[in-house]
PDB file of N, CA and C in Angstrom:
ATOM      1  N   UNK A   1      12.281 -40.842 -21.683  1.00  0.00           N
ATOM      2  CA  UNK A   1      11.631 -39.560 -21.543  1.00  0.00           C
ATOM      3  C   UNK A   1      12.310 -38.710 -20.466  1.00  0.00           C
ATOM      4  N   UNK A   2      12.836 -39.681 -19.183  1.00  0.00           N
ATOM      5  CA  UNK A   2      13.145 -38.103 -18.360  1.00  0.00           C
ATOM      6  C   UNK A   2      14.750 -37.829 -18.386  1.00  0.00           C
ATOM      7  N   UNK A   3      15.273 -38.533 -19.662  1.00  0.00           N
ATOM      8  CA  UNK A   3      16.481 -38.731 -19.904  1.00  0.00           C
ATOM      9  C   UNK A   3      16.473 -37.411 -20.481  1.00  0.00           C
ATOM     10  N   UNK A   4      15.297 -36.746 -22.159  1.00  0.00           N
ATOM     11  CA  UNK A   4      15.645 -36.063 -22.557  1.00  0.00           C
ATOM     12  C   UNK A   4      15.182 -34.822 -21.762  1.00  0.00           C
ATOM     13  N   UNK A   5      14.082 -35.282 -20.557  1.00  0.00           N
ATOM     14  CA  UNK A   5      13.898 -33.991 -20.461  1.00  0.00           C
ATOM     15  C   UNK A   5      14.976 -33.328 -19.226  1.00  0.00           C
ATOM     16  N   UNK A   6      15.583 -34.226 -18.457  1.00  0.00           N
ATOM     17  CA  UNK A   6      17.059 -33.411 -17.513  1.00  0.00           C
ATOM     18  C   UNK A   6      17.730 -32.937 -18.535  1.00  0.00           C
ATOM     19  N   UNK A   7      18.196 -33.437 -19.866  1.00  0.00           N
ATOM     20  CA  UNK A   7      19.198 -32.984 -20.563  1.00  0.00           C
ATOM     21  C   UNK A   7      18.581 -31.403 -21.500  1.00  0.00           C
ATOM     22  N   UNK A   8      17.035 -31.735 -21.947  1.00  0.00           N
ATOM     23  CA  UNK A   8      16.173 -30.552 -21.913  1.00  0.00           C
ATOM     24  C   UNK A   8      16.192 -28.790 -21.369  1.00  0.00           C
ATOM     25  N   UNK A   9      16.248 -29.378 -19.580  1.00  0.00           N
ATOM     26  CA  UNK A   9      16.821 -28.657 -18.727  1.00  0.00           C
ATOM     27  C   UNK A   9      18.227 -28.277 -18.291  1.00  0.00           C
ATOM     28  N   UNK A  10      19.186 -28.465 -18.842  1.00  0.00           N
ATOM     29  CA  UNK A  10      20.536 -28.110 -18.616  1.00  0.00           C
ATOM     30  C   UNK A  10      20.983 -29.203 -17.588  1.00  0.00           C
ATOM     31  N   UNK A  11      20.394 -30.354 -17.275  1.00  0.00           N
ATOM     32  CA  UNK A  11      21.611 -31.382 -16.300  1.00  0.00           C
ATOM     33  C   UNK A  11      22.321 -32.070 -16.996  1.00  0.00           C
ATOM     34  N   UNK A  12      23.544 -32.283 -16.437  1.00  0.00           N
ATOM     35  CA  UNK A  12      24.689 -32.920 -17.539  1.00  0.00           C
ATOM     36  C   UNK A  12      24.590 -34.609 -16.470  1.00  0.00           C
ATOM     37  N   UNK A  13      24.420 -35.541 -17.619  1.00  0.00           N
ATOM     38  CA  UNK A  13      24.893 -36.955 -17.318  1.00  0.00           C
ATOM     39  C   UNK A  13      26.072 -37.056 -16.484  1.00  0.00           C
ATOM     40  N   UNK A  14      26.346 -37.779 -15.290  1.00  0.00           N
ATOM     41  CA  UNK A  14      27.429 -38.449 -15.181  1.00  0.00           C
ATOM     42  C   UNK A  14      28.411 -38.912 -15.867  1.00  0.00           C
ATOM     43  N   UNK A  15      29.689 -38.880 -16.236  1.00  0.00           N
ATOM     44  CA  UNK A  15      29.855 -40.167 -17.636  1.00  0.00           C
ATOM     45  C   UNK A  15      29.891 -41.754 -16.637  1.00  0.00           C
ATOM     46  N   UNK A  16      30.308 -41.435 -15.362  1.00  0.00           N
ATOM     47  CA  UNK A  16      30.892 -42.475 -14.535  1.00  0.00           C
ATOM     48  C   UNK A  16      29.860 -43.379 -14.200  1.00  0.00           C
ATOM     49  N   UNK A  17      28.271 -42.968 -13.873  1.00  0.00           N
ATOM     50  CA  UNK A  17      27.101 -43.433 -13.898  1.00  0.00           C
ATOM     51  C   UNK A  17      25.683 -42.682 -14.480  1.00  0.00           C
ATOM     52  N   UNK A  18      25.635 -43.184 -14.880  1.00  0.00           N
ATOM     53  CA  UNK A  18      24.282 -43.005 -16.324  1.00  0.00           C
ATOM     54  C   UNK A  18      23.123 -42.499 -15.738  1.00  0.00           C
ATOM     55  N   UNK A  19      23.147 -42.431 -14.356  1.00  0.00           N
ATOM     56  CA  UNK A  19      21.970 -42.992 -13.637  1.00  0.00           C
ATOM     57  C   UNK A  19      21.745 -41.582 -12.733  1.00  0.00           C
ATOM     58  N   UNK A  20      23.522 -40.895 -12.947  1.00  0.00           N
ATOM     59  CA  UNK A  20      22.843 -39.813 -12.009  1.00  0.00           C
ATOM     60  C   UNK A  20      23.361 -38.398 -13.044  1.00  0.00           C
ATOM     61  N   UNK A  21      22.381 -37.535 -12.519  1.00  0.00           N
ATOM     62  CA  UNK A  21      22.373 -36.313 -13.105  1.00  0.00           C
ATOM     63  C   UNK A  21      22.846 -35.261 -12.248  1.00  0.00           C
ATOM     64  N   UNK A  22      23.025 -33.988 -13.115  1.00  0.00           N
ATOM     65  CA  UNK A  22      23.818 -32.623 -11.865  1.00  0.00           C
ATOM     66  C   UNK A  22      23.474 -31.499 -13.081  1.00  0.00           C
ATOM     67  N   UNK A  23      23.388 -30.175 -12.218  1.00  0.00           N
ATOM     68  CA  UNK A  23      22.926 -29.196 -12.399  1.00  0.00           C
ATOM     69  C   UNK A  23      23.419 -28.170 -11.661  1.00  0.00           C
ATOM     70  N   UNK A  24      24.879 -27.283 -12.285  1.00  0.00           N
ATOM     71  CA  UNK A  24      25.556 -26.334 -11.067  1.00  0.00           C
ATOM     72  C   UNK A  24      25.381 -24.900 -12.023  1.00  0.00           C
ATOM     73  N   UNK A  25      24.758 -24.089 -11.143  1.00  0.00           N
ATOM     74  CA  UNK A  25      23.871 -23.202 -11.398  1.00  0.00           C
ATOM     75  C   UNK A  25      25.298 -21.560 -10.250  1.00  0.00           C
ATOM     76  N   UNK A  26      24.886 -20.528 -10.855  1.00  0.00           N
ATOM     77  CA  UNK A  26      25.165 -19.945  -9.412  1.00  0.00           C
ATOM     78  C   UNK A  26      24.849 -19.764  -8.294  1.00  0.00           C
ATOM     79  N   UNK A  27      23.960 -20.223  -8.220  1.00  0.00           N
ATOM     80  CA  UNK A  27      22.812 -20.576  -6.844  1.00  0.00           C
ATOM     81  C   UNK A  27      23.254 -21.685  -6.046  1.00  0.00           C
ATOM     82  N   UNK A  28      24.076 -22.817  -7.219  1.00  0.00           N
ATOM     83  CA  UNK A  28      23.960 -23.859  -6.023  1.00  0.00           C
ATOM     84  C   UNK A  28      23.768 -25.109  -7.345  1.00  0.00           C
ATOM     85  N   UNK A  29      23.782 -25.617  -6.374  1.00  0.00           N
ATOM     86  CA  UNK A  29      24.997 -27.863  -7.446  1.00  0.00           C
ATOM     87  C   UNK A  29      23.085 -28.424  -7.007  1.00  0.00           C
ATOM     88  N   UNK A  30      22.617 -28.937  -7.616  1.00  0.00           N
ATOM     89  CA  UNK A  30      21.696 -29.719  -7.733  1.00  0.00           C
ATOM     90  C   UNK A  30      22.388 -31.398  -8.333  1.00  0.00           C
ATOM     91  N   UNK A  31      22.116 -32.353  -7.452  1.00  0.00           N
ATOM     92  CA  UNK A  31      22.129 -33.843  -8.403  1.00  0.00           C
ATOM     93  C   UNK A  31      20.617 -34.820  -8.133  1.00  0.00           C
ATOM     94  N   UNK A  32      20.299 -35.211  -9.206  1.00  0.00           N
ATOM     95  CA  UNK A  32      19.393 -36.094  -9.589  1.00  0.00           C
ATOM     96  C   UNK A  32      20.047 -37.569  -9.616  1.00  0.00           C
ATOM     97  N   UNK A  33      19.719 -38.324  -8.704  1.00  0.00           N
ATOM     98  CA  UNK A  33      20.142 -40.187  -8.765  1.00  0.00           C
ATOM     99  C   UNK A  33      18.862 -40.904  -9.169  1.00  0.00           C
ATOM    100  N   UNK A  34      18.958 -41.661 -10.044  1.00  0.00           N
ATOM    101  CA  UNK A  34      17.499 -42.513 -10.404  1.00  0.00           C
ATOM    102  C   UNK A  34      17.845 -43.836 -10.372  1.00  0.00           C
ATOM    103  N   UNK A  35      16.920 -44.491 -10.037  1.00  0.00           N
ATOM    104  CA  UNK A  35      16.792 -45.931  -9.428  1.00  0.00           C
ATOM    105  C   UNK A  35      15.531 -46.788  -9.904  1.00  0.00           C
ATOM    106  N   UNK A  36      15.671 -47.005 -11.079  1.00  0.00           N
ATOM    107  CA  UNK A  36      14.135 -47.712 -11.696  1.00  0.00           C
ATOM    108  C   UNK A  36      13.358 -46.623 -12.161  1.00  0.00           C
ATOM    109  N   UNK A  37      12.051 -46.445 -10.827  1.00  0.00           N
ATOM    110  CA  UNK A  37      11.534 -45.039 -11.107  1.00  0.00           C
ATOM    111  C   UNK A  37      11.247 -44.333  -9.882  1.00  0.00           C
ATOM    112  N   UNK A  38      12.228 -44.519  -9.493  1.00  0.00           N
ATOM    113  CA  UNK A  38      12.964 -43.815  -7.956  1.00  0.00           C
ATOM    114  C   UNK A  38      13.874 -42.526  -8.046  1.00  0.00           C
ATOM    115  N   UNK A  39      13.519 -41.470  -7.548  1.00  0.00           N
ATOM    116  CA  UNK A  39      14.333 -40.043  -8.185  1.00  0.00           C
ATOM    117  C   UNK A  39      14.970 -39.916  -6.282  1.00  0.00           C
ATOM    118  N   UNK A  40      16.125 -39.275  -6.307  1.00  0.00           N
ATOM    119  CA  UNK A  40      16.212 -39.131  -5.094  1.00  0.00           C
ATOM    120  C   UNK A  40      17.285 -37.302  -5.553  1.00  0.00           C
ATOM    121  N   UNK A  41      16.340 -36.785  -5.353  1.00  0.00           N
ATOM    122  CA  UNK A  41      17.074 -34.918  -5.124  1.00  0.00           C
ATOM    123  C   UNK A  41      17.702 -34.592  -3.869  1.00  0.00           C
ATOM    124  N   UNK A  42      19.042 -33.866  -4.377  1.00  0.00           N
ATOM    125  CA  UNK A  42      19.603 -33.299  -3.023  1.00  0.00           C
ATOM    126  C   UNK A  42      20.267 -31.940  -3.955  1.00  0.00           C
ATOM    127  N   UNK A  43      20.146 -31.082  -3.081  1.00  0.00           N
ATOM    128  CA  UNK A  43      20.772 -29.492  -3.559  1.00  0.00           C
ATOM    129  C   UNK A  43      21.196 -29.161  -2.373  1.00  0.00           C
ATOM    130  N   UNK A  44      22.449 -28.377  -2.594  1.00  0.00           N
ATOM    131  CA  UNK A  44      22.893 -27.100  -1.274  1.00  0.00           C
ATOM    132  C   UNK A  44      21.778 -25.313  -1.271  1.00  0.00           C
ATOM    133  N   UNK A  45      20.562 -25.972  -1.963  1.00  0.00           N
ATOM    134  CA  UNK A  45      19.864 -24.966  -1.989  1.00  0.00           C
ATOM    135  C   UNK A  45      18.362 -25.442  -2.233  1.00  0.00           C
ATOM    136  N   UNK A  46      17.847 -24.626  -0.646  1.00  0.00           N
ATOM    137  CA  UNK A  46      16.287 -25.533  -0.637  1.00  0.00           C
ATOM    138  C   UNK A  46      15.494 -24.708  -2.167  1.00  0.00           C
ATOM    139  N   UNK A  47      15.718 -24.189  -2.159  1.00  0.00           N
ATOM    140  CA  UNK A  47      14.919 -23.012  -3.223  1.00  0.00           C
ATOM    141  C   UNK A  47      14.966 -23.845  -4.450  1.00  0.00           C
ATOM    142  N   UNK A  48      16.273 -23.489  -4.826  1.00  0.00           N
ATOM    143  CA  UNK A  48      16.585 -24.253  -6.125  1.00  0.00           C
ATOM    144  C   UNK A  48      16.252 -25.934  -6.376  1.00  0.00           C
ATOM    145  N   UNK A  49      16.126 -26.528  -4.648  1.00  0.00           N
ATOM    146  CA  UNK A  49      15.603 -27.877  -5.093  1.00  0.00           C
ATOM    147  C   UNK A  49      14.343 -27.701  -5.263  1.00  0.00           C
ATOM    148  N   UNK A  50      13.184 -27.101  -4.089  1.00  0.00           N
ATOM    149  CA  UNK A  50      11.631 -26.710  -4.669  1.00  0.00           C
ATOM    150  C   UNK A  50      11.900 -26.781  -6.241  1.00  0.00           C
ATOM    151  N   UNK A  51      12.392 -25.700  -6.683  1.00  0.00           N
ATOM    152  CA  UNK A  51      11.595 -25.544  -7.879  1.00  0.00           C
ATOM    153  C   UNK A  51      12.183 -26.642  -8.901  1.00  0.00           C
ATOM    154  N   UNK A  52      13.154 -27.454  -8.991  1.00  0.00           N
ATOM    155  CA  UNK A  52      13.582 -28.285  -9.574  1.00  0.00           C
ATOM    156  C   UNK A  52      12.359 -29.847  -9.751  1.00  0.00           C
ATOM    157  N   UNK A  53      12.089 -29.801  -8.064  1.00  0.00           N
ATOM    158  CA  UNK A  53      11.075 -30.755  -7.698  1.00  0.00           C
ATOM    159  C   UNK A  53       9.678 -30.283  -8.467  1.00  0.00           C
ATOM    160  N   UNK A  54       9.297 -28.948  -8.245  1.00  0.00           N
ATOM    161  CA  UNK A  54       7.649 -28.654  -9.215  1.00  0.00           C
ATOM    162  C   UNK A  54       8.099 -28.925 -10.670  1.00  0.00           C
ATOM    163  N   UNK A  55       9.025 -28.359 -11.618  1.00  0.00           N
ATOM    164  CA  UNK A  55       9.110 -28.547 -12.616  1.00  0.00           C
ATOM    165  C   UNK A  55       9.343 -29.797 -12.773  1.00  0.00           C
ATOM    166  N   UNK A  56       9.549 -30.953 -12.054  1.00  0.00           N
ATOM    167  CA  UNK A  56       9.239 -32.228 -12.707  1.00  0.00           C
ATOM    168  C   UNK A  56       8.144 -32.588 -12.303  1.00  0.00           C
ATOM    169  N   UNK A  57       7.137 -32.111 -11.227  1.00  0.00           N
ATOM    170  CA  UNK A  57       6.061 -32.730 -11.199  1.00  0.00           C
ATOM    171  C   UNK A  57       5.291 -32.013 -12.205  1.00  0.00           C
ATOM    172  N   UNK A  58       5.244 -31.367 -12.934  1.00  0.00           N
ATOM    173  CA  UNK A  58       4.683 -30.693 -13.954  1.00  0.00           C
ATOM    174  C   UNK A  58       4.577 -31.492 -15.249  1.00  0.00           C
ATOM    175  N   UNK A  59       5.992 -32.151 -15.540  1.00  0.00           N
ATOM    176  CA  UNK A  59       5.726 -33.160 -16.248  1.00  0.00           C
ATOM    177  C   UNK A  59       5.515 -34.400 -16.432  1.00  0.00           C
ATOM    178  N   UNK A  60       6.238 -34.704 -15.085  1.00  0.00           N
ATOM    179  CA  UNK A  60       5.451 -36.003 -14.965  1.00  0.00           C
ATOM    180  C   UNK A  60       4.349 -36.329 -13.476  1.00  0.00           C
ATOM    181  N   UNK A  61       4.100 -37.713 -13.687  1.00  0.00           N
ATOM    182  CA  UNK A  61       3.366 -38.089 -12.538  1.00  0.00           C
ATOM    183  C   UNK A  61       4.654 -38.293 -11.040  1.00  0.00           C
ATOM    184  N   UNK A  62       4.072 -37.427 -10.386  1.00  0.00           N
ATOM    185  CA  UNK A  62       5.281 -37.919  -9.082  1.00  0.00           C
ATOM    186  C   UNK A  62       4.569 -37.468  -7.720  1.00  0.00           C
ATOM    187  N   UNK A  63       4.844 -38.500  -6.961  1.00  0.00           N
ATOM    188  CA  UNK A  63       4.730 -38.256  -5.536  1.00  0.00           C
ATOM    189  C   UNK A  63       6.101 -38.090  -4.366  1.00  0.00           C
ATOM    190  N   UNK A  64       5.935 -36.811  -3.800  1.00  0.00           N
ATOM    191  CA  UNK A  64       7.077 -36.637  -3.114  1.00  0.00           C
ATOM    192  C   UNK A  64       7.254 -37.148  -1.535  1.00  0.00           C
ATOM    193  N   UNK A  65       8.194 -38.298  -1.725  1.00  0.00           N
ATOM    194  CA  UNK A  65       7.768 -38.696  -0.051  1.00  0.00           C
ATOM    195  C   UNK A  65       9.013 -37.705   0.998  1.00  0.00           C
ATOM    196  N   UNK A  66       9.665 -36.908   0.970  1.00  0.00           N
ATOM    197  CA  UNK A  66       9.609 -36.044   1.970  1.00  0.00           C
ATOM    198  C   UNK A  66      11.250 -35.956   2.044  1.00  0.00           C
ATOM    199  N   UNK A  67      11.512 -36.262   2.753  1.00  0.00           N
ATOM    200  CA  UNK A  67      12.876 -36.314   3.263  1.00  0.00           C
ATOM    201  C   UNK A  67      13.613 -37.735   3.046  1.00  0.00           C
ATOM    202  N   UNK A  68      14.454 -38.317   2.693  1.00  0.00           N
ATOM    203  CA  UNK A  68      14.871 -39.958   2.615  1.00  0.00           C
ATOM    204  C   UNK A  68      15.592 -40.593   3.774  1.00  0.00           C
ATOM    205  N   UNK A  69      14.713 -41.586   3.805  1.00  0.00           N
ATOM    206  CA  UNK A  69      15.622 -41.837   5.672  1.00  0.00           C
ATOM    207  C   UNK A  69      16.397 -43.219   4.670  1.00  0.00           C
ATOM    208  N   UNK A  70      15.811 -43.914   3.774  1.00  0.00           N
ATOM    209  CA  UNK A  70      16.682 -44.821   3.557  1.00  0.00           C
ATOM    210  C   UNK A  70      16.805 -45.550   2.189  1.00  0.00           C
ATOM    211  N   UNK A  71      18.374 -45.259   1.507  1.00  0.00           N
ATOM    212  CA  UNK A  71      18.179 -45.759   0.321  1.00  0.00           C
ATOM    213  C   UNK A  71      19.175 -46.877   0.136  1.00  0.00           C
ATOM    214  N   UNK A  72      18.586 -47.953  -0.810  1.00  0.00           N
ATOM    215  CA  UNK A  72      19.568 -49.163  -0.840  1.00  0.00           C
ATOM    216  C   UNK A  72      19.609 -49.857  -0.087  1.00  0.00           C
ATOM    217  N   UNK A  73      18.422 -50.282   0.883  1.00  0.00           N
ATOM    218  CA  UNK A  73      18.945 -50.375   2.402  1.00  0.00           C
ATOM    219  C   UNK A  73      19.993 -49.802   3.405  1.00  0.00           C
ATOM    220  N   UNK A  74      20.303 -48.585   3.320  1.00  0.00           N
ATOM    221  CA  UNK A  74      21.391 -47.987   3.964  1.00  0.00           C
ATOM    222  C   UNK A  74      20.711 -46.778   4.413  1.00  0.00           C
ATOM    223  N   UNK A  75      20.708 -46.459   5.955  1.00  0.00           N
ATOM    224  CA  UNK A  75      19.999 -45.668   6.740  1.00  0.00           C
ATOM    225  C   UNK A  75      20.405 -44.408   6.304  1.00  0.00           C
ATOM    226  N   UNK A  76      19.505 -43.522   6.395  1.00  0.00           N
ATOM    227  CA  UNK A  76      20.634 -41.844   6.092  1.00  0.00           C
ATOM    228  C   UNK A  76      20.294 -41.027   7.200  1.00  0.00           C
ATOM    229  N   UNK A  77      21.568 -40.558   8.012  1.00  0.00           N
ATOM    230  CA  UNK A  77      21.437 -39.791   9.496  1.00  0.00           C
ATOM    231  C   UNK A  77      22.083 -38.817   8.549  1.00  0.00           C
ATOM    232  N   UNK A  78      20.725 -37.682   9.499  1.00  0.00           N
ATOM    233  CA  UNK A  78      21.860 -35.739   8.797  1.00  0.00           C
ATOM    234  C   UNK A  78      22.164 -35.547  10.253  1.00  0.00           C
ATOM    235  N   UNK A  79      23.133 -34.310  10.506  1.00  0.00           N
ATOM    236  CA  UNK A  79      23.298 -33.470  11.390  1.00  0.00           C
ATOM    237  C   UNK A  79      23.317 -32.227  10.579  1.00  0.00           C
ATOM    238  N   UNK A  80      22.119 -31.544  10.453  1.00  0.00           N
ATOM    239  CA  UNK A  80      22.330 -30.486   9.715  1.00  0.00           C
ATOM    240  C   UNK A  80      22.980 -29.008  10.182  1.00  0.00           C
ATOM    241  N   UNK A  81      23.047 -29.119  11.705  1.00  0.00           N
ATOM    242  CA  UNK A  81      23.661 -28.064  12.241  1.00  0.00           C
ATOM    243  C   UNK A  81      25.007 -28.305  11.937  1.00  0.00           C
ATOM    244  N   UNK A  82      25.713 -29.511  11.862  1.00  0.00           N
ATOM    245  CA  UNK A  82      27.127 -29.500  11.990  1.00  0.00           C
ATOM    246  C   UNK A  82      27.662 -30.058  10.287  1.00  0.00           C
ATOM    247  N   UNK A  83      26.425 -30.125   9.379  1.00  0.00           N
ATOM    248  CA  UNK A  83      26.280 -30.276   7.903  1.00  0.00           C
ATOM    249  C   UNK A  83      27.144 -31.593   7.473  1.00  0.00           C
ATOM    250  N   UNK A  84      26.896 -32.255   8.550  1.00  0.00           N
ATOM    251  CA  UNK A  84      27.255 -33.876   8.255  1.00  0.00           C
ATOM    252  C   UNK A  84      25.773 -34.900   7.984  1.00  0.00           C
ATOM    253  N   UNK A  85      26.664 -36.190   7.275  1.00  0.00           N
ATOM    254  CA  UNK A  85      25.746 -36.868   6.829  1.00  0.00           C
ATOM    255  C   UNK A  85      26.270 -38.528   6.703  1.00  0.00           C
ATOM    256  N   UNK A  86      25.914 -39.182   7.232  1.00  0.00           N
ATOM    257  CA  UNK A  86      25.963 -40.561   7.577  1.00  0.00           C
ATOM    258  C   UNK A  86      25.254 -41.892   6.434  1.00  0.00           C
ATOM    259  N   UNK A  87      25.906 -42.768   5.735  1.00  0.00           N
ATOM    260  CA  UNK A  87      25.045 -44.071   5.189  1.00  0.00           C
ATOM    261  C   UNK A  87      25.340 -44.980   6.344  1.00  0.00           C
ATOM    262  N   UNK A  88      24.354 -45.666   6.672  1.00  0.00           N
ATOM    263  CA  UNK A  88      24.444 -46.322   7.483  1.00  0.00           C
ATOM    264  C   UNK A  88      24.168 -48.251   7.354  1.00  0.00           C
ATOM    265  N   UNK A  89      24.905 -48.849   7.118  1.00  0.00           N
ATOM    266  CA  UNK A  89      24.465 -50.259   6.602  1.00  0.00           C
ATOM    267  C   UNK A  89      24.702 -51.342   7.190  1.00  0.00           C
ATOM    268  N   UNK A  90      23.963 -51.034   8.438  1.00  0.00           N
ATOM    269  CA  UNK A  90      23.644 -51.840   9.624  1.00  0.00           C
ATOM    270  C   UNK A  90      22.158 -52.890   9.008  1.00  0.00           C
ATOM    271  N   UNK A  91      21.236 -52.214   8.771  1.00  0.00           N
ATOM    272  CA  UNK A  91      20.121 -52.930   8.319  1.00  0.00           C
ATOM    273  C   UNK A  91      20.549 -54.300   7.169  1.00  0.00           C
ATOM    274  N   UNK A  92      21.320 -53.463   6.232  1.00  0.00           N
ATOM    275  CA  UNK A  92      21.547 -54.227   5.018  1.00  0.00           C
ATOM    276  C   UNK A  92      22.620 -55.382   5.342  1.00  0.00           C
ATOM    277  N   UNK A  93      23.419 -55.393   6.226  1.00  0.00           N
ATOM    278  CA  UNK A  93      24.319 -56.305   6.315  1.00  0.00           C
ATOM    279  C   UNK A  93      23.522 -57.166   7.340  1.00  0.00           C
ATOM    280  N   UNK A  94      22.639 -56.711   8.091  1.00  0.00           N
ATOM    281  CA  UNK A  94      21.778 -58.142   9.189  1.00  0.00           C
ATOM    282  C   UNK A  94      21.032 -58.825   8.273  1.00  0.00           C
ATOM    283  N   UNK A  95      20.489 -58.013   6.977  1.00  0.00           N
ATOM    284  CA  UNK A  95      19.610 -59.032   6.125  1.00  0.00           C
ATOM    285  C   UNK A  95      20.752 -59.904   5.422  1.00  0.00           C
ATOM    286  N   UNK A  96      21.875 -59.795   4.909  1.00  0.00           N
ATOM    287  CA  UNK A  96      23.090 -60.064   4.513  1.00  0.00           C
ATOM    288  C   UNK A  96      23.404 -61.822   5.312  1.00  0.00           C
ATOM    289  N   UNK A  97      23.631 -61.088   6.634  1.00  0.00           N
ATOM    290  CA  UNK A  97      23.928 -62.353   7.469  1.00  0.00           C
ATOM    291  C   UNK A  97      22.858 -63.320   7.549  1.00  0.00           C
ATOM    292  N   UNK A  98      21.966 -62.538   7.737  1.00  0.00           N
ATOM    293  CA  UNK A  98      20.692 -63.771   7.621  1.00  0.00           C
ATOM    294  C   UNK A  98      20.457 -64.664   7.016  1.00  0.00           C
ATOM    295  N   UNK A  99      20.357 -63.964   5.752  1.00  0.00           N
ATOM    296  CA  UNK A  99      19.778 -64.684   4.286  1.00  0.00           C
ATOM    297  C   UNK A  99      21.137 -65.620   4.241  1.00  0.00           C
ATOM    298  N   UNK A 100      22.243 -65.861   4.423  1.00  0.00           N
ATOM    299  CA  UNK A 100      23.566 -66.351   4.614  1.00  0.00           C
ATOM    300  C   UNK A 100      23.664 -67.123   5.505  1.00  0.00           C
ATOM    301  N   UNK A 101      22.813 -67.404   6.699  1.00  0.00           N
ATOM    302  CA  UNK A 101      22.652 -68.457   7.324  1.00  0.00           C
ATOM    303  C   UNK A 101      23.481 -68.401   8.710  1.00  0.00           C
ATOM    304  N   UNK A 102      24.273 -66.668   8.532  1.00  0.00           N
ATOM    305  CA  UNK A 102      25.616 -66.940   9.207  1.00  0.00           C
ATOM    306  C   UNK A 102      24.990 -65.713  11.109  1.00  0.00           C
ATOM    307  N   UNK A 103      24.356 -66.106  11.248  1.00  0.00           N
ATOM    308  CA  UNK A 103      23.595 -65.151  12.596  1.00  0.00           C
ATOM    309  C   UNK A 103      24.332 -65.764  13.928  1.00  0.00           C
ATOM    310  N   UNK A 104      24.230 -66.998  13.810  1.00  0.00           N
ATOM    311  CA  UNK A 104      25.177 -67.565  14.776  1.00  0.00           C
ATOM    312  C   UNK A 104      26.466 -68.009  14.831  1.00  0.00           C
ATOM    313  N   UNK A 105      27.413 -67.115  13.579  1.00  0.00           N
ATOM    314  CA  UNK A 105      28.672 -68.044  13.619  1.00  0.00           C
ATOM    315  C   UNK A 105      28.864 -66.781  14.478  1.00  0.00           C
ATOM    316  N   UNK A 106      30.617 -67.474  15.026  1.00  0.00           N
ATOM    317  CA  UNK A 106      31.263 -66.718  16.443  1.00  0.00           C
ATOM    318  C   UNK A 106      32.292 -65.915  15.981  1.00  0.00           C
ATOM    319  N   UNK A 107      32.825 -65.070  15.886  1.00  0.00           N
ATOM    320  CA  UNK A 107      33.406 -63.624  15.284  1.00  0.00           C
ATOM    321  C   UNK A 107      34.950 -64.447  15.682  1.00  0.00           C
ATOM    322  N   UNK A 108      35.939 -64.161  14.512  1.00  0.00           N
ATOM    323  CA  UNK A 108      37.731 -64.388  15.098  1.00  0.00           C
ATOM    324  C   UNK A 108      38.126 -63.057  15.117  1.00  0.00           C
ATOM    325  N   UNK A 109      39.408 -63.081  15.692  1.00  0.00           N
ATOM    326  CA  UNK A 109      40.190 -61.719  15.526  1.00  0.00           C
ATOM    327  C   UNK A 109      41.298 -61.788  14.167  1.00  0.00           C
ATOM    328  N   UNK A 110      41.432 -61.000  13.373  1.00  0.00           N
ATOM    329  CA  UNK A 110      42.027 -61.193  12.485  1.00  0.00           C
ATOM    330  C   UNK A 110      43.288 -60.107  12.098  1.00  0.00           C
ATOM    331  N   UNK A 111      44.397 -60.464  12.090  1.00  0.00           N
ATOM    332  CA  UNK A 111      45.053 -59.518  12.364  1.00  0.00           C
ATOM    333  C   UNK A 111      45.111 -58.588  10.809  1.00  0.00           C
TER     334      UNK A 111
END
């Protein structure tokens, strides 16, 4: 269903991943990434994302949790004054080592 309805709306599939969608408008590049039933929106235009965001809550059921601090386990730092943006996968690699047993091995230098 929200396959036909992005394509409905003018977003073109990825071919490279299935999973994410885009929408370049003269206003401004909208992409849609989905994850199960996980939507994660980002636009170079708050406007154009609002209304991208109501017209899907219109059709479907959705709750918007706000801003994304973290997807995949990978932290997301903005600097929006200096329009940088950081993944950060500090979290995901300590659960990594953990679950791996490896918390106490002792680091080599490797050339």
């Amino acid at each position: 269903m929200l396959n036909d309805y992005l394509q409905k709306v003018d977003c073109q599939q990825c071919p490279s991943d299935p999973c994410v969608y885009w929408k370049h408008t003269d206003r401004g590049l909208i992409v849609i990434a989905i994850h199960v039933d996980d939507l994660i929106i980002v636009s170079n235009d708050t406007q154009m994302l609002m209304q991208e965001k109501n017209s899907l809550s219109k059709r479907f059921v959705m709750h918007d949790l706000g801003e994304a601090h973290f997807i995949f386990g990978m932290k997301i730092t903005r600097d929006r004054q200096n329009c940088t943006l950081w993944l950060i996968q500090e979290h995901y690699l300590s659960e990594v080592v953990e679950k791996f047993g490896l918390k106490k091995c002792q680091s080599v230098a490797m050339p």
